[in-house]
Protein backbone atom coordinates (compact mmCIF):
# COMPACT_ATOMS: atom_id res chain seq x y z
CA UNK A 1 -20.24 23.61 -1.96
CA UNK A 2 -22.43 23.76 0.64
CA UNK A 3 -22.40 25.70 3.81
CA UNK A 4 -23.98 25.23 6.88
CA UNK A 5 -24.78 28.39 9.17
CA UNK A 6 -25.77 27.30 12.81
CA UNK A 7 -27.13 30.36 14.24
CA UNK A 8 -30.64 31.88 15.23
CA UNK A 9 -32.23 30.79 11.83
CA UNK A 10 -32.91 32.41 8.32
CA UNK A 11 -35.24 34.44 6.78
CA UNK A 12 -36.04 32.25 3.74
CA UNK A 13 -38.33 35.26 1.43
CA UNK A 14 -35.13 37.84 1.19
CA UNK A 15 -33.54 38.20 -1.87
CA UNK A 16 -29.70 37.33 -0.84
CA UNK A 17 -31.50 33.74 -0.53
CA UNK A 18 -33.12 33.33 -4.05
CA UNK A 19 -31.73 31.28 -6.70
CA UNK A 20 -30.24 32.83 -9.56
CA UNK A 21 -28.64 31.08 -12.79
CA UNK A 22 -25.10 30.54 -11.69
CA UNK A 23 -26.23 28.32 -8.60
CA UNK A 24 -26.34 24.96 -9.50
CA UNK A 25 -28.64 22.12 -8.28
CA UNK A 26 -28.40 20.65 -5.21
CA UNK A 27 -25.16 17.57 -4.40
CA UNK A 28 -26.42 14.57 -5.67
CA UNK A 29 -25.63 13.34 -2.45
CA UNK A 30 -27.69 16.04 -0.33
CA UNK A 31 -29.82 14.88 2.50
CA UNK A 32 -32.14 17.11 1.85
CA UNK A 33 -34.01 18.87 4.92
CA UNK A 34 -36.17 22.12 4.53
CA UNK A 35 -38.59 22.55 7.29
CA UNK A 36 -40.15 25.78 5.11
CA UNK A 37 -41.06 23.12 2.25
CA UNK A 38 -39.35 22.65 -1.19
CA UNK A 39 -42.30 25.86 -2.55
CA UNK A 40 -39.89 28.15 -0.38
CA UNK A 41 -36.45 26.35 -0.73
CA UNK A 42 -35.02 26.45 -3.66
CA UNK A 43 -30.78 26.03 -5.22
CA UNK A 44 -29.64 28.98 -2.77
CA UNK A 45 -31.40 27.51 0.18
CA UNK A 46 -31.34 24.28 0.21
CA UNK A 47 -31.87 22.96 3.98
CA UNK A 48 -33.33 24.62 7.08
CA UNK A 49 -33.84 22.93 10.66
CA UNK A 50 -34.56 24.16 14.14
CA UNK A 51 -33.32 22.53 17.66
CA UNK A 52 -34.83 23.19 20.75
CA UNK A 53 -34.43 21.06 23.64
CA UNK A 54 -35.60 17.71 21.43
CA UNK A 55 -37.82 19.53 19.54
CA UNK A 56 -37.74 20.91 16.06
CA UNK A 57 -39.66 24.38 15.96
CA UNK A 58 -39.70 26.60 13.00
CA UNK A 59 -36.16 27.54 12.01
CA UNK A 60 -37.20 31.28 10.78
CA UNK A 61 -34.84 34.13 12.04
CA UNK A 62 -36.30 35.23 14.99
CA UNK A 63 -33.60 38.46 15.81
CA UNK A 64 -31.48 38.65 12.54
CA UNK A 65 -28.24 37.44 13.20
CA UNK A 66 -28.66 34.08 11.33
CA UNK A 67 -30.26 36.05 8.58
CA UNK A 68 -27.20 38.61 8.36
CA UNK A 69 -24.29 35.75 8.76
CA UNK A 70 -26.25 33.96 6.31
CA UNK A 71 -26.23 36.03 3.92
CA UNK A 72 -22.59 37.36 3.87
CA UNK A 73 -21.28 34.26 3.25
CA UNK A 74 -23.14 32.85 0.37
CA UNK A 75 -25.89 34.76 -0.24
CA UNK A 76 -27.00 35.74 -3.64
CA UNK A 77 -26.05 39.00 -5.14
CA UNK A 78 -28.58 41.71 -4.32
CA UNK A 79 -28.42 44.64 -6.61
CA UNK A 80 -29.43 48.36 -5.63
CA UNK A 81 -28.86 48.00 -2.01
CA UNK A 82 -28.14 49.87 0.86
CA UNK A 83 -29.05 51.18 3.90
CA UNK A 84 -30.99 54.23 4.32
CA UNK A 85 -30.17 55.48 0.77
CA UNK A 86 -26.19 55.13 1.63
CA UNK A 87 -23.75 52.52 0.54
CA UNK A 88 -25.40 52.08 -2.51
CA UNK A 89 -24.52 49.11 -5.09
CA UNK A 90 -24.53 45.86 -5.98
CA UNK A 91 -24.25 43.50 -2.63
CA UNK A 92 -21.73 40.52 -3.26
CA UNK A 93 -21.00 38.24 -0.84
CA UNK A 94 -18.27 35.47 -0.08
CA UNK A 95 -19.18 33.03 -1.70
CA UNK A 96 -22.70 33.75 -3.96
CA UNK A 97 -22.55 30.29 -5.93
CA UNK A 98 -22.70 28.46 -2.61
CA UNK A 99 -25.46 26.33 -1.57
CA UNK A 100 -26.57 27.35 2.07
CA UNK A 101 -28.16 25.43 4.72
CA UNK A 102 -29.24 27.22 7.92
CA UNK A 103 -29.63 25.40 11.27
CA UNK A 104 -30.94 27.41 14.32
CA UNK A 105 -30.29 26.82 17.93
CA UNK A 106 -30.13 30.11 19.48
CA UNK A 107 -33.54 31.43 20.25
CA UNK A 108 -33.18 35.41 21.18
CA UNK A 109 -29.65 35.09 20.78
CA UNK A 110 -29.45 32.38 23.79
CA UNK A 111 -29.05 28.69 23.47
CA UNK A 112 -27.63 25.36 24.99
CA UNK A 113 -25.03 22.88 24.48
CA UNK A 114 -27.35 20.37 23.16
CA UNK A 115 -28.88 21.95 20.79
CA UNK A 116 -25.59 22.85 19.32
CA UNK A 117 -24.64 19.11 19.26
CA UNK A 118 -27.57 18.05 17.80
CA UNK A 119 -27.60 20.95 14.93
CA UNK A 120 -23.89 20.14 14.25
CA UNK A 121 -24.46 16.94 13.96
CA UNK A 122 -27.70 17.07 12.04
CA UNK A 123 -25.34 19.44 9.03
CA UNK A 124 -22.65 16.60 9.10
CA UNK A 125 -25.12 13.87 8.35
CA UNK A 126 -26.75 16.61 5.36
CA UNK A 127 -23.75 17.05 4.07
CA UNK A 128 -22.33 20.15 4.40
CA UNK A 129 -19.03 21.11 3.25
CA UNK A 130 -18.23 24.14 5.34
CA UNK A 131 -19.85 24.96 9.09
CA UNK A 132 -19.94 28.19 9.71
CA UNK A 133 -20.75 28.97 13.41
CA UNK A 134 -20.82 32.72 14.81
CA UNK A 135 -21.13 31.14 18.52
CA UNK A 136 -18.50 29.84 20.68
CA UNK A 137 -19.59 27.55 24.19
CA UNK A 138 -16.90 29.52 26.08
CA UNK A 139 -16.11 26.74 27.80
CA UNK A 140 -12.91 26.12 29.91
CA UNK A 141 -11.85 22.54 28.25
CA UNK A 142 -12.49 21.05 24.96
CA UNK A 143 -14.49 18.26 26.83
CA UNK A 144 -17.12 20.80 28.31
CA UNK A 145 -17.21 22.65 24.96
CA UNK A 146 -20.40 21.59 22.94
CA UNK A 147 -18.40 23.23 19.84
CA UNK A 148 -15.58 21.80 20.38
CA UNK A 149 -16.51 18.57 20.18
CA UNK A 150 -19.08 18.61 17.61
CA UNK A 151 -16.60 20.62 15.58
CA UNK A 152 -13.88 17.87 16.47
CA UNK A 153 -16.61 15.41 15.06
CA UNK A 154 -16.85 17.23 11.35
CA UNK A 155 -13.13 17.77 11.01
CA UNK A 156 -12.51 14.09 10.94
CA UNK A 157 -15.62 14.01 8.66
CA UNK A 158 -13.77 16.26 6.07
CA UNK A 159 -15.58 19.61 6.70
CA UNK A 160 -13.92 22.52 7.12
CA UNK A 161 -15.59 24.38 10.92
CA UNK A 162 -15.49 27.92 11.03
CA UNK A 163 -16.04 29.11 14.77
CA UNK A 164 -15.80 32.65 16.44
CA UNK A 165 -13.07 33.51 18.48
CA UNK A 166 -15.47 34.82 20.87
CA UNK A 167 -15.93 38.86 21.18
CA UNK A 168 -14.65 39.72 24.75
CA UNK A 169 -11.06 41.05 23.75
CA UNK A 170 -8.55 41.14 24.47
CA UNK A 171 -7.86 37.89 24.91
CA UNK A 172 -10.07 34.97 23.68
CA UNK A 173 -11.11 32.40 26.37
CA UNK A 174 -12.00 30.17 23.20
CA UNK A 175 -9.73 26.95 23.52
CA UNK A 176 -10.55 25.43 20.25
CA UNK A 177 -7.24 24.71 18.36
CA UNK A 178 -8.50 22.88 15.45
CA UNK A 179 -11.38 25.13 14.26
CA UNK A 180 -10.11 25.45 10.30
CA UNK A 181 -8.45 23.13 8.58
CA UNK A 182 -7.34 19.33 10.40
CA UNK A 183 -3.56 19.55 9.12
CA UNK A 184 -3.32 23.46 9.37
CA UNK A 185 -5.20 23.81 12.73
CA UNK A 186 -6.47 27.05 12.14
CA UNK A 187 -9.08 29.53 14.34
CA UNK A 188 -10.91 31.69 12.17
CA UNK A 189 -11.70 34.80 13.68
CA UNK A 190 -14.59 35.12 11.15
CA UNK A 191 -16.68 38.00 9.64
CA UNK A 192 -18.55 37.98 13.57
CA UNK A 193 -14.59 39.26 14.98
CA UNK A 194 -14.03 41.65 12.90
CA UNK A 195 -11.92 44.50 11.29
CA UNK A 196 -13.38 47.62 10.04
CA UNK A 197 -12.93 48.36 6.67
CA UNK A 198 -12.07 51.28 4.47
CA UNK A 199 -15.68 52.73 3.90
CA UNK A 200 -17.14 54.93 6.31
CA UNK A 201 -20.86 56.55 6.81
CA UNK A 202 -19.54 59.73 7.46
CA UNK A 203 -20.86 62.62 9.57
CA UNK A 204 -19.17 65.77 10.41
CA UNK A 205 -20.01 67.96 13.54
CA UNK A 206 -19.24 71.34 13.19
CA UNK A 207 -18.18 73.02 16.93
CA UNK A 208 -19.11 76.77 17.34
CA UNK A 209 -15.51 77.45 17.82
CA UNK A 210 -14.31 75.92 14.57
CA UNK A 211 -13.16 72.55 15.44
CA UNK A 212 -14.24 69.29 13.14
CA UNK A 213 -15.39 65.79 14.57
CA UNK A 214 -15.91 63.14 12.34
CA UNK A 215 -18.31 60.54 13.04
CA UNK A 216 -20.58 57.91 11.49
CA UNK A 217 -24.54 57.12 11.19
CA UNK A 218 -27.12 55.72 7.62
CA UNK A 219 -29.65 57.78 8.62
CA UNK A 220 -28.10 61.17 6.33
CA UNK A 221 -31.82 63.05 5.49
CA UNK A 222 -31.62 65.80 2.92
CA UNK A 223 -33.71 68.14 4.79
CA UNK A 224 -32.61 68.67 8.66
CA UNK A 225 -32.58 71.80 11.42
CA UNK A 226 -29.55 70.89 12.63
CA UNK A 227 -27.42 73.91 12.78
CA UNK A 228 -26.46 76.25 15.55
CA UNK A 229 -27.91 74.36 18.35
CA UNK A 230 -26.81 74.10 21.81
CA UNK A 231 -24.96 71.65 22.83
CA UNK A 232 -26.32 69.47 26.48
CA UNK A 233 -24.26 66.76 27.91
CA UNK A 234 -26.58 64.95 31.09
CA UNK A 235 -22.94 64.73 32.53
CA UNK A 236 -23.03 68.58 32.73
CA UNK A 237 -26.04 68.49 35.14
CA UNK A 238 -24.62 66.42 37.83
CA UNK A 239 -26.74 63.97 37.10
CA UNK A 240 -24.66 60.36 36.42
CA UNK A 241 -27.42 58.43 35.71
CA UNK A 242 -28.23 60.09 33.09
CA UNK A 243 -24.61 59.61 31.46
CA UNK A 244 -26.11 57.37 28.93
CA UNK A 245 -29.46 58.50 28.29
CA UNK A 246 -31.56 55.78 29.21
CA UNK A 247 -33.44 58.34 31.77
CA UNK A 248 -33.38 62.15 29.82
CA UNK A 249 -36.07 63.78 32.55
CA UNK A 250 -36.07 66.23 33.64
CA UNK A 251 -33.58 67.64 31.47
CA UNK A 252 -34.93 69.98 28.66
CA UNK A 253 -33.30 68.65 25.16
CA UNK A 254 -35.63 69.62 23.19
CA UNK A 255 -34.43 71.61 19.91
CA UNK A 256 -30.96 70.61 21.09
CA UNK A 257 -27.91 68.41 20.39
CA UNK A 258 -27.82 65.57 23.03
CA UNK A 259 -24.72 64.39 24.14
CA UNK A 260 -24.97 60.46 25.36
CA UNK A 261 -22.44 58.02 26.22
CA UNK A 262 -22.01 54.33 24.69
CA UNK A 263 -23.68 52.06 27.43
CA UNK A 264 -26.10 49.03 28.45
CA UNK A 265 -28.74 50.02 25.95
CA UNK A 266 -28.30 49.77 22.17
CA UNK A 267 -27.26 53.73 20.44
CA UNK A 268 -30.60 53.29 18.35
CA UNK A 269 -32.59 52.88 21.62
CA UNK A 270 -30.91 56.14 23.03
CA UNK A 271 -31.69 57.84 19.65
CA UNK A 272 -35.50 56.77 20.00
CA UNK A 273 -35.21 58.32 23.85
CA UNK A 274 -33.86 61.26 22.48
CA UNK A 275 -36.06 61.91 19.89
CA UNK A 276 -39.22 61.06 22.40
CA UNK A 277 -38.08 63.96 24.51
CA UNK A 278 -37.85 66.24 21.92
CA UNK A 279 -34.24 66.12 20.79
CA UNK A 280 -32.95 67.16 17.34
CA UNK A 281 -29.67 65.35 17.34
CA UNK A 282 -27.57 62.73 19.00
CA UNK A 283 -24.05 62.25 19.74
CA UNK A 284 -22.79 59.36 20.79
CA UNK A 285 -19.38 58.94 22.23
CA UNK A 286 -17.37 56.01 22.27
CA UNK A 287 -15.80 55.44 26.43
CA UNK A 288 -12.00 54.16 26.35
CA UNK A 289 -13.13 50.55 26.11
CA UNK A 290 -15.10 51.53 22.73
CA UNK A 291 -12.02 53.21 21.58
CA UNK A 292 -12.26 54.03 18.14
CA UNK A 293 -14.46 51.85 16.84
CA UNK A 294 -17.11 53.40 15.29
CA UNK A 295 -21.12 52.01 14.31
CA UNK A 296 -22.89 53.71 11.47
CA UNK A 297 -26.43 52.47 12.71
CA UNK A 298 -29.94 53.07 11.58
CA UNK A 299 -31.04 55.83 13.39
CA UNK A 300 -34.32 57.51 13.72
CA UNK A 301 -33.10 61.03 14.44
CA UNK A 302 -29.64 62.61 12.83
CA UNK A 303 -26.81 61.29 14.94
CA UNK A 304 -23.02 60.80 14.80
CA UNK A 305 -20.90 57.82 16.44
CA UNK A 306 -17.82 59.48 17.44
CA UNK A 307 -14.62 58.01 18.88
CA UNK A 308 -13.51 57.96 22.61
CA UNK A 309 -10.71 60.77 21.53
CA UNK A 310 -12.90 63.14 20.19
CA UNK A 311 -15.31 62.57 22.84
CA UNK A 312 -12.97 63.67 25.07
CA UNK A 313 -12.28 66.82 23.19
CA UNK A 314 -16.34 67.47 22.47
CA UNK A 315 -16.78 66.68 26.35
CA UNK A 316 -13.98 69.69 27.33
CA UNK A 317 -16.22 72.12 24.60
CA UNK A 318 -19.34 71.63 26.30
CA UNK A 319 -17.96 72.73 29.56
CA UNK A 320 -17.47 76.18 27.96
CA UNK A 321 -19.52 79.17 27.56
CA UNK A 322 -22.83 78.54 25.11
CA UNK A 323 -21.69 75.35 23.71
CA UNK A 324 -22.83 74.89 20.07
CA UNK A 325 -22.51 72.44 17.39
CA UNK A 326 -24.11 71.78 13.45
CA UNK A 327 -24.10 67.92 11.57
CA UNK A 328 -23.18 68.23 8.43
CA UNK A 329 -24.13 64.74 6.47
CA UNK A 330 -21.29 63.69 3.68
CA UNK A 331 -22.78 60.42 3.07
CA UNK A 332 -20.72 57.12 1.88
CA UNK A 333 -16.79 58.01 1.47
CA UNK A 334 -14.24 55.08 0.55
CA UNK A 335 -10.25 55.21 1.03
CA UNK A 336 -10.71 56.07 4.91
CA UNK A 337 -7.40 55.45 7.13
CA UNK A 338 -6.52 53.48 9.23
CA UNK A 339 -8.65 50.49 7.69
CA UNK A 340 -8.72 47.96 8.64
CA UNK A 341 -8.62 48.23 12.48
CA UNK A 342 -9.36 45.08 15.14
CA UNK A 343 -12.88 46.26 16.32
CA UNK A 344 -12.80 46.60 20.52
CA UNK A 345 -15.47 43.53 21.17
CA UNK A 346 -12.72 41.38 19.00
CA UNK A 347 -11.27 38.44 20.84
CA UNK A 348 -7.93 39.36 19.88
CA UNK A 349 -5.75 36.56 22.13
CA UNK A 350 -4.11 34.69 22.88
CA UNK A 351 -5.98 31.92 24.08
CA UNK A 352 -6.43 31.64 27.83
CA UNK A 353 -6.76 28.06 27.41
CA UNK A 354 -5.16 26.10 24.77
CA UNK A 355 -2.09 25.43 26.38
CA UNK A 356 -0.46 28.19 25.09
CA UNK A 357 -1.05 28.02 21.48
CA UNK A 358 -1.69 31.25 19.64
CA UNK A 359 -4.99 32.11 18.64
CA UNK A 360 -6.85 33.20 16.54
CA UNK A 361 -4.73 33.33 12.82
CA UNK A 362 -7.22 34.80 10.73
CA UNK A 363 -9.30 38.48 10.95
CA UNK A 364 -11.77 39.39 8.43
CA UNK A 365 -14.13 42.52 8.26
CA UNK A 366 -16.94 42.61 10.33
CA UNK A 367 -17.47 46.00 11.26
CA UNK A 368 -20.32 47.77 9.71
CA UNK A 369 -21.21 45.17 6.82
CA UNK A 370 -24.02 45.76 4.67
CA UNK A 371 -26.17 42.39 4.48
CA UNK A 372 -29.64 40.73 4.40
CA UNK A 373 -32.21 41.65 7.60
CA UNK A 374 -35.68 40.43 8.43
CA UNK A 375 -37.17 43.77 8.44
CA UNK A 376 -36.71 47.05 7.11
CA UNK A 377 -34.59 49.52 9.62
CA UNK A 378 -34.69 52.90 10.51
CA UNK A 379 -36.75 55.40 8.78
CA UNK A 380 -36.40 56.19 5.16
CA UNK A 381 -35.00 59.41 3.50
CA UNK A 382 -35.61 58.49 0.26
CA UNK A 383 -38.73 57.41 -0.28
CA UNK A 384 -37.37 53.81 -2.19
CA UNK A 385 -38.97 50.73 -0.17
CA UNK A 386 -37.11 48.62 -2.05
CA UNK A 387 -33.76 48.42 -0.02
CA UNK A 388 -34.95 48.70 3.24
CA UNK A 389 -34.51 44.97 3.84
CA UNK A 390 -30.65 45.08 4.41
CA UNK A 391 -29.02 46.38 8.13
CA UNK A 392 -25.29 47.39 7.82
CA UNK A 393 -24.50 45.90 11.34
CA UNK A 394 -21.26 44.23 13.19
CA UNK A 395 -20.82 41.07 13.07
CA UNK A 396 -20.34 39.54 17.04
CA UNK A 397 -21.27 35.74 18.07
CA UNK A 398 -24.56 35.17 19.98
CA UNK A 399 -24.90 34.62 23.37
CA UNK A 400 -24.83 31.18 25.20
CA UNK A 401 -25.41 29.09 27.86
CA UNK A 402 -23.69 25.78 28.69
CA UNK A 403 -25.47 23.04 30.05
């Protein structure tokens, strides 16, 4: 089988696309496309093209995504990996005797209608079996909907199109109603819309009077200060702006734990703020439209990702006398409950569009999954260089625009 990933590209060199003994050679029948050259291709990777506005640029990952999709549904398997020294094992992935074929046409996680066409297009006339597409057009009609039609065009071509059903939740704007399957007419809410699963990253925070918050975050170092230190919220100051850390000054955090709210900027940018202005932790708290969902990102200072209700409960701590907190690290733990959970960015439905049919059918986890990443991420407790090249990120469809 072959599956084609239209997305922002692929980083060809990482190990979850070399060949190993149980892929097979290449269909018989396979077009046969690598714009890297056969030297880098190989039985894993067997096709990569780029579309950009009539031209065919290099088709090499240029932010990840394409990379991470990629690589969770037929990469090879990867053994030792992990992220930051946690989640440690063998990486296995959908699919790992699966032929893969990567087409980009997002660039920065942007892209147009045409280039979707013509990548679509380009994996039908390949050969693909199986399109998987973490994008969605978001258009209003089938006939405005560059993956709609194009998707349309490989169902009656045999191949099975696996599309997003688009992150902003609740409902999905997505009107797509034939997506999986041309007799089942099936919308896959794929790995990209996403349930959490039952592992988490776990961090504790320790209040001064007693009470436990659990949290999440790979970075877990063995050796860290933080214990007994006052607790600031920017909040606390009167100063809004500074609600989510993008501006710490002049507030004095340094040798503290910093309080900062989920917002615009990414929770590993805040953590790099924080840590530039002298902070020695990093809490962030999840708003009610985060709920409880829950990253455990690659920081570059200890931090915690705690939900909205125990944000709530931290928040009413720090408005007491000499607030104080410690982060104890308790590194992967399996079994957790409730798992699995919708994530909040999940377009959960029903479709706003369709005419009333409900969509999507199918979840799948996509919440914190360990897979293949251009570069290494975060810094590294352990000293091992070898298993840097993995990001344990969640899955959501790129950005668009519609021509």
């Amino acid at each position: 089988m072959v599956i084609g990933v239209i997305d922002t590209g692929i980083t060809p060199t990482h190990p979850s696309f070399q060949s190993f003994n149980e892929v097979s050679a290449p269909p018989v029948n396979w077009f046969d496309n690598c714009s890297f050259g056969q030297d880098v291709c190989n039985n894993k990777l067997i096709g990569a093209m780029a579309f950009q506005n009539g031209n065919n640029p290099s088709p090499l990952d240029d932010i990840g995504h394409g990379t991470h999709c990629a690589s969770t549904a037929g990469g090879s398997p990867v053994y030792d990996a992990g992220i930051l020294g946690q989640a440690r094992g063998t990486a296995v992935r959908t699919a790992p005797r699966a032929h893969i074929s990567a087409y980009k046409v997002l660039y920065g996680g942007q892209g147009w209608d045409y280039d979707f066409l013509v990548g679509i297009d380009q994996a039908v006339r390949d050969g693909v079996d199986v399109l998987s597409m973490s994008l969605s057009s978001g258009a209003k009609n089938f006939l405005d909907s560059g993956i709609a039609v194009s998707s349309f065009y490989a169902i009656t071509k045999g191949i099975v199109s696996c599309a997003c059903a688009m992150n902003e939740g609740p409902t999905t704007k997505d009107p797509i109603r034939w997506k999986t399957g041309q007799q089942a007419k099936v919308t896959v809410c794929c790995a990209n819309l996403a349930s959490s699963t039952d592992r988490r990253i776990k961090v504790t925070v320790e209040l001064g009077n007693g009470m436990e918050i659990d949290g999440e975050s790979s970075y877990q170092p063995d050796i860290h200060n933080a214990t007994n230190l006052e607790l600031v919220f920017p909040r606390a100051t009167g100063r809004d702006s500074d609600l989510q850390c993008s501006s710490l000054n002049p507030i004095d955090v340094k040798g503290k734990i910093v309080l900062c709210m989920v917002g615009p900027i990414s929770n590993m940018e805040k953590g790099e703020l924080v840590k530039a202005a002298g902070g020695e932790v990093m809490i962030v708290m999840n708003n009610i439209k985060y709920g409880l969902t829950m990253f455990a990102d690659p920081h570059v200072l200890p931090a915690a990702h705690i939900s909205n209700f125990d944000a709530r409960r931290l928040v009413s701590y720090v408005q007491t006398r000499n607030p104080t907190a410690s982060i104890v690290f308790k590194d992967t733990q399996f079994g957790a409950s409730p798992a699995p959970c919708i994530a909040f960015f999940s377009g959960r439905g029903p479709s706003q569009y369709n005419g009333g049919i409900i969509k999507p059918d199918i979840v799948a986890p996509g919440v914190n999954i360990l897979a293949a990443w251009p570069v290494e991420v975060g810094p590294n407790p352990t000293g091992n260089t070898t298993i840097q090249r993995v990001n344990i990120t969640n899955q959501r469809k790129q950005n668009r625009k519609k021509t």
